[in-house]
C-alpha atoms as a PDB file:
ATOM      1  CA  UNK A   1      49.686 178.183 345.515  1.00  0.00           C
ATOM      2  CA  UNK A   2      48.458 181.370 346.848  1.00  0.00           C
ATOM      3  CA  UNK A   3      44.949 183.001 346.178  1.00  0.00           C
ATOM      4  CA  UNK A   4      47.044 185.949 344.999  1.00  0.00           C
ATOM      5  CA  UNK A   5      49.196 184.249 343.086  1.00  0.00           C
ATOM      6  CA  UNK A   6      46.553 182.069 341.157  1.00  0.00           C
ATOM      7  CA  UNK A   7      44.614 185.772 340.581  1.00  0.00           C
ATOM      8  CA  UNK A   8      47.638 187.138 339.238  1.00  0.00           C
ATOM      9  CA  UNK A   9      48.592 184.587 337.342  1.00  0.00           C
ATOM     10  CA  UNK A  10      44.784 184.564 335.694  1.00  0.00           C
ATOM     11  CA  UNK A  11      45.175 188.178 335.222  1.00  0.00           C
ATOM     12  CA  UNK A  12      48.446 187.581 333.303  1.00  0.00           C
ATOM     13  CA  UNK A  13      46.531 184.701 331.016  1.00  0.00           C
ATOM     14  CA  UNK A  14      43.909 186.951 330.149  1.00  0.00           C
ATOM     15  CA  UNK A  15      45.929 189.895 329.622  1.00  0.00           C
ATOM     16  CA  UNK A  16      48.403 188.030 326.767  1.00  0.00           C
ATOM     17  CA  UNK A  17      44.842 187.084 325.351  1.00  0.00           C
ATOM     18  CA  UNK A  18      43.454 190.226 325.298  1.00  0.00           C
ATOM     19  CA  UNK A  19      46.028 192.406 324.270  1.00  0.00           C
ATOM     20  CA  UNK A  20      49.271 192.257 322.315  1.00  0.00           C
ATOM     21  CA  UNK A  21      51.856 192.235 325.418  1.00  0.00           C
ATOM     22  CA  UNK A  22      55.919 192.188 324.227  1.00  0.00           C
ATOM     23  CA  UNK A  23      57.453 193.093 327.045  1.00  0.00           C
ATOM     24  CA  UNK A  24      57.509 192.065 330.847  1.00  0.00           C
ATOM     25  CA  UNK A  25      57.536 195.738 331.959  1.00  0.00           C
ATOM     26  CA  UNK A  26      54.302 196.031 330.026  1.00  0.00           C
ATOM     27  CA  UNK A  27      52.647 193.374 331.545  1.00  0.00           C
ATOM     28  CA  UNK A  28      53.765 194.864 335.285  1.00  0.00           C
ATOM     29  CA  UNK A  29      52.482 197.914 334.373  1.00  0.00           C
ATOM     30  CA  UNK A  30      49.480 196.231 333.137  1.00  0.00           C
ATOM     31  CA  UNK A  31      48.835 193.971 336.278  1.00  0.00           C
ATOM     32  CA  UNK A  32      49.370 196.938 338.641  1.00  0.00           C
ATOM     33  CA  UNK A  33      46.313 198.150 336.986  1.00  0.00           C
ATOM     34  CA  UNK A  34      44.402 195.711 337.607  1.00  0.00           C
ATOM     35  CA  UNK A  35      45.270 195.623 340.869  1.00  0.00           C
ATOM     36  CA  UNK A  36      48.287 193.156 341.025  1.00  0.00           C
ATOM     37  CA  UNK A  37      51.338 194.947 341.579  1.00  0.00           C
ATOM     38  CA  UNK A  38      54.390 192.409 341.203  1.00  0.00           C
ATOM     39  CA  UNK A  39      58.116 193.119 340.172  1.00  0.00           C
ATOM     40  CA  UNK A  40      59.883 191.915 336.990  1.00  0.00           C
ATOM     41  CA  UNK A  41      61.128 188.673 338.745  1.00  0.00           C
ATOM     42  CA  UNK A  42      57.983 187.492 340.276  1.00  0.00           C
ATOM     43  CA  UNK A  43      56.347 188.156 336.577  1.00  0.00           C
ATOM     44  CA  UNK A  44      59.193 185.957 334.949  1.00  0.00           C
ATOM     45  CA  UNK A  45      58.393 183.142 337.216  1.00  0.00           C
ATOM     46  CA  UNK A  46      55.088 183.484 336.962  1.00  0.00           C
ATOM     47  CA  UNK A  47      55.263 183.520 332.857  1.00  0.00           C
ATOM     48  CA  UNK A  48      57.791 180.214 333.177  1.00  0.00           C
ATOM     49  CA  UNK A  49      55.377 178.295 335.182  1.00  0.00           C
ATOM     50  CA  UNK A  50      52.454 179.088 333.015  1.00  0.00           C
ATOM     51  CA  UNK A  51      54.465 177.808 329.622  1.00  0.00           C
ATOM     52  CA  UNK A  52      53.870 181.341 328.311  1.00  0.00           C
ATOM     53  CA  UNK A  53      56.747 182.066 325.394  1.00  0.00           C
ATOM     54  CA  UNK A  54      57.743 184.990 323.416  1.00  0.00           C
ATOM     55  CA  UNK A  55      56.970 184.252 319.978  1.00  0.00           C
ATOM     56  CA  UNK A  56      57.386 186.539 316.657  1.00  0.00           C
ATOM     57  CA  UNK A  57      53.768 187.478 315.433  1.00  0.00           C
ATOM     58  CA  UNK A  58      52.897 187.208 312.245  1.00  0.00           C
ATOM     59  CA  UNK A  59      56.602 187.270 310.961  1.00  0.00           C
ATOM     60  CA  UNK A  60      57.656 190.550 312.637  1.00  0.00           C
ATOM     61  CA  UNK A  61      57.121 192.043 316.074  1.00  0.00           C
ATOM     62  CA  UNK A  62      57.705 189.511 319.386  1.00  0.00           C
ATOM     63  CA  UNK A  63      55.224 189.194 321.525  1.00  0.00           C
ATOM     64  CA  UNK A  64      53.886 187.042 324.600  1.00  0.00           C
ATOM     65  CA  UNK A  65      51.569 183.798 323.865  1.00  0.00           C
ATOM     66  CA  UNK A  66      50.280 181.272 325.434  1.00  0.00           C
ATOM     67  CA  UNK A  67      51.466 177.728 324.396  1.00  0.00           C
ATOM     68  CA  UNK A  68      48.996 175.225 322.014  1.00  0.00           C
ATOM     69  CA  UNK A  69      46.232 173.611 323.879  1.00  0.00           C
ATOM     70  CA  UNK A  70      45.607 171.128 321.053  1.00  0.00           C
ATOM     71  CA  UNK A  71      49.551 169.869 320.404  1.00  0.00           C
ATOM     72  CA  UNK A  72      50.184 167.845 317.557  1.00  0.00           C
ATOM     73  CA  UNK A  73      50.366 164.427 318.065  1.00  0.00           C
ATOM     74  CA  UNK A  74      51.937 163.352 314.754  1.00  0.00           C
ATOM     75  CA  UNK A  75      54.951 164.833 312.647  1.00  0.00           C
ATOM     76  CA  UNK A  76      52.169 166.010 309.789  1.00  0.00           C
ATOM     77  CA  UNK A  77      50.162 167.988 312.579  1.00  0.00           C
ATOM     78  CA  UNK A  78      53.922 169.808 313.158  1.00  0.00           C
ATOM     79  CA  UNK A  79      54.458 170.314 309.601  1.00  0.00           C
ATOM     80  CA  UNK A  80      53.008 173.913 308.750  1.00  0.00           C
ATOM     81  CA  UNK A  81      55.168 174.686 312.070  1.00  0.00           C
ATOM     82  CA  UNK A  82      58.381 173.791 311.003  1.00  0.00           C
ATOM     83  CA  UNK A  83      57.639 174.971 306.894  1.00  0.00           C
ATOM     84  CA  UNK A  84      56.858 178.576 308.746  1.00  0.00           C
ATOM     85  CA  UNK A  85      59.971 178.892 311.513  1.00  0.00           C
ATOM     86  CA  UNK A  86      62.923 176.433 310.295  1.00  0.00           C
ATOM     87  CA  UNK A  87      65.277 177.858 308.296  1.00  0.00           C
ATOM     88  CA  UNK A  88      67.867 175.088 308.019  1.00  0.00           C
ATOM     89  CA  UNK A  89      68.378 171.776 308.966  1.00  0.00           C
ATOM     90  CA  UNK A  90      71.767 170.738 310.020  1.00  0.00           C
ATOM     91  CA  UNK A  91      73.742 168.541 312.196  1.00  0.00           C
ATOM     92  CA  UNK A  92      76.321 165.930 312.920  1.00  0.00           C
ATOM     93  CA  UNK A  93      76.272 162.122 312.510  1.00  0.00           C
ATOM     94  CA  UNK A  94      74.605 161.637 315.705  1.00  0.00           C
ATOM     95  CA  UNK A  95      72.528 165.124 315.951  1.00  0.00           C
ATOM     96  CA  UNK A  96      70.143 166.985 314.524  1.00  0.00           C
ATOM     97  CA  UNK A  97      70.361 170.832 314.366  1.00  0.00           C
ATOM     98  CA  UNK A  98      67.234 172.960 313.500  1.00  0.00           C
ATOM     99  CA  UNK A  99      68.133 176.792 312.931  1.00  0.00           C
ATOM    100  CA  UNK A 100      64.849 178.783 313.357  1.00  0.00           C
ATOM    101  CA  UNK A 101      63.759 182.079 312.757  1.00  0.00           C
ATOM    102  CA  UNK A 102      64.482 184.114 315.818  1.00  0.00           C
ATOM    103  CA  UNK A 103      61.921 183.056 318.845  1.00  0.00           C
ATOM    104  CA  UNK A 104      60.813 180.321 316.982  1.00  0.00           C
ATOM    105  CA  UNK A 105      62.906 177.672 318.844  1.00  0.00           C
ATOM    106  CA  UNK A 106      61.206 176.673 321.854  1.00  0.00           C
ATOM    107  CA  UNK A 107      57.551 176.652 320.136  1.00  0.00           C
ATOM    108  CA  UNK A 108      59.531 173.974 317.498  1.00  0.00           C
ATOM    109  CA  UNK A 109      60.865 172.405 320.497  1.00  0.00           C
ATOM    110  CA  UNK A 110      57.826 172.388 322.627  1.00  0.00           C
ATOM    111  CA  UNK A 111      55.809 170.495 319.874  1.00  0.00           C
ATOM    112  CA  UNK A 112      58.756 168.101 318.696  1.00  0.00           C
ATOM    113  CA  UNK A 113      58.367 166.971 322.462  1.00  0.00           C
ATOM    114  CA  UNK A 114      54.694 166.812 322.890  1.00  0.00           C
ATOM    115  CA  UNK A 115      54.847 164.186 319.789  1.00  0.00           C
ATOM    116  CA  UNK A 116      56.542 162.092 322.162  1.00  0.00           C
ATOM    117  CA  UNK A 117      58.193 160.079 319.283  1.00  0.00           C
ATOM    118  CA  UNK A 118      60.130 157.098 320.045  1.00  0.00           C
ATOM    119  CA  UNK A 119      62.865 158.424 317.661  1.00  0.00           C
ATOM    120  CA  UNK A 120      63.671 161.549 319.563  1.00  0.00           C
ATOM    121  CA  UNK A 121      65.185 161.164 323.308  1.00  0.00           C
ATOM    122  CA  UNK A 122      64.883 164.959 323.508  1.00  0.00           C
ATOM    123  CA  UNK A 123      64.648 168.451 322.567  1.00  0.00           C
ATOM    124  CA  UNK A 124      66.786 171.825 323.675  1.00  0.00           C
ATOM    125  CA  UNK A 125      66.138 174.881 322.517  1.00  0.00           C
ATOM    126  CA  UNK A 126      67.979 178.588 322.371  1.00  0.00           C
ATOM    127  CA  UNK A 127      66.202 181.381 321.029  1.00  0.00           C
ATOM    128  CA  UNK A 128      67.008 180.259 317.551  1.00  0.00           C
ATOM    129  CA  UNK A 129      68.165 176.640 317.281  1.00  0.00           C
ATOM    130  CA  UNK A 130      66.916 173.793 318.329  1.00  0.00           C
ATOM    131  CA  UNK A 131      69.003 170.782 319.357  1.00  0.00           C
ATOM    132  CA  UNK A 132      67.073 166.996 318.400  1.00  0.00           C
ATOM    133  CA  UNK A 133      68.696 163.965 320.538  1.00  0.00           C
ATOM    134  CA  UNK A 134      67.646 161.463 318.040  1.00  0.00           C
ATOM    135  CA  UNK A 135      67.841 157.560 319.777  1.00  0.00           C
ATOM    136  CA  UNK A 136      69.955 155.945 317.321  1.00  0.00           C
ATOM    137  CA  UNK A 137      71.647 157.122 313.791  1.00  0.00           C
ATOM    138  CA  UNK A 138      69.229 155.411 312.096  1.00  0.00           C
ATOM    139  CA  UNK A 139      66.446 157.693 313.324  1.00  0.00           C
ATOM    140  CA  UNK A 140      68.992 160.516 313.214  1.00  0.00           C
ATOM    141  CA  UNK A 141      68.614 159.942 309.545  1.00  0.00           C
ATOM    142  CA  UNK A 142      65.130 159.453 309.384  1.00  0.00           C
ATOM    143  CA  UNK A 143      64.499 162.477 311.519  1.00  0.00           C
ATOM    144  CA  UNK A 144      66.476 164.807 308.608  1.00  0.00           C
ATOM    145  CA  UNK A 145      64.668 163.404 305.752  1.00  0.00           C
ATOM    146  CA  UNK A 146      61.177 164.343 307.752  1.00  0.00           C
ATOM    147  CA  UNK A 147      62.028 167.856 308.658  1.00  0.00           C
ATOM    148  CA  UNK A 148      63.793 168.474 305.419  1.00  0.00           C
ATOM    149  CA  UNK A 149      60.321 167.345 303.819  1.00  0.00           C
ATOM    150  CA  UNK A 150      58.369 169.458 305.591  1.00  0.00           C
ATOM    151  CA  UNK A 151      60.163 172.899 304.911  1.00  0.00           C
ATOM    152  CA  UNK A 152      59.249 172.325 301.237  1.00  0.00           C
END
């Protein structure tokens, strides 16, 4: 990596901590001036590599945020999670479908993954929904019972 690359990418870090960014043309305009200037693409690659995500904030406006240092590492540390963005739990006989509010998908996915379960192969997320791979049916099964718990 660069030495201007790891300063901007710093500078991006500390400005979606510092202020409430929502937009990548905000966050150009706000790295030119601090003395970064970058294009839209360069700033999208630069927020994928860093994990950043778009998230709602406090129910209402989207904005840019930095993913969870601490993850959970248990379904009950992902419970307040999925009781504040999952709307409905749905799905097939092999799959599980979580529909989220919108945004709320790849911070549900991001955390479902960090468990590292061995009852979940995998997670993809949209901006909305969230596709489980559960490993067998049995955990399919098991999987809907937990999630269904935890949205109350």
């Amino acid at each position: 990596m660069t030495d201007t690359k790891r300063k901007r990418q710093q500078a991006i870090l500390e400005l979606i901590k510092e202020h409430p960014i929502t937009t990548q043309t905000d966050l150009v305009r706000e790295l030119r001036r601090r003395g970064h200037p970058s294009d839209q693409s360069t700033i999208s690659r630069d927020l994928r590599e860093l994990g950043v995500i778009r998230a709602p904030h406090q129910g209402r406006a989207f904005r840019y945020e930095l993913p969870p240092r601490s993850a959970p590492s248990t379904w009950q540390g992902l419970s307040h999670l999925i009781g504040d963005l999952v709307i409905r739990v749905d799905g097939n006989d092999s799959l599980l479908v979580l529909k989220t509010t919108p945004g709320g998908a790849p911070l549900v996915a991001a955390d479902i993954d960090r468990i590292d379960s061995p009852d979940v192969v995998g997670t993809v997320a949209g901006d909305d929904v969230v596709l489980i791979i559960p490993r067998t049916r049995k955990a399919r099964k098991d999987l809907e019972d937990r999630l269904r718990g935890m949205m109350g």
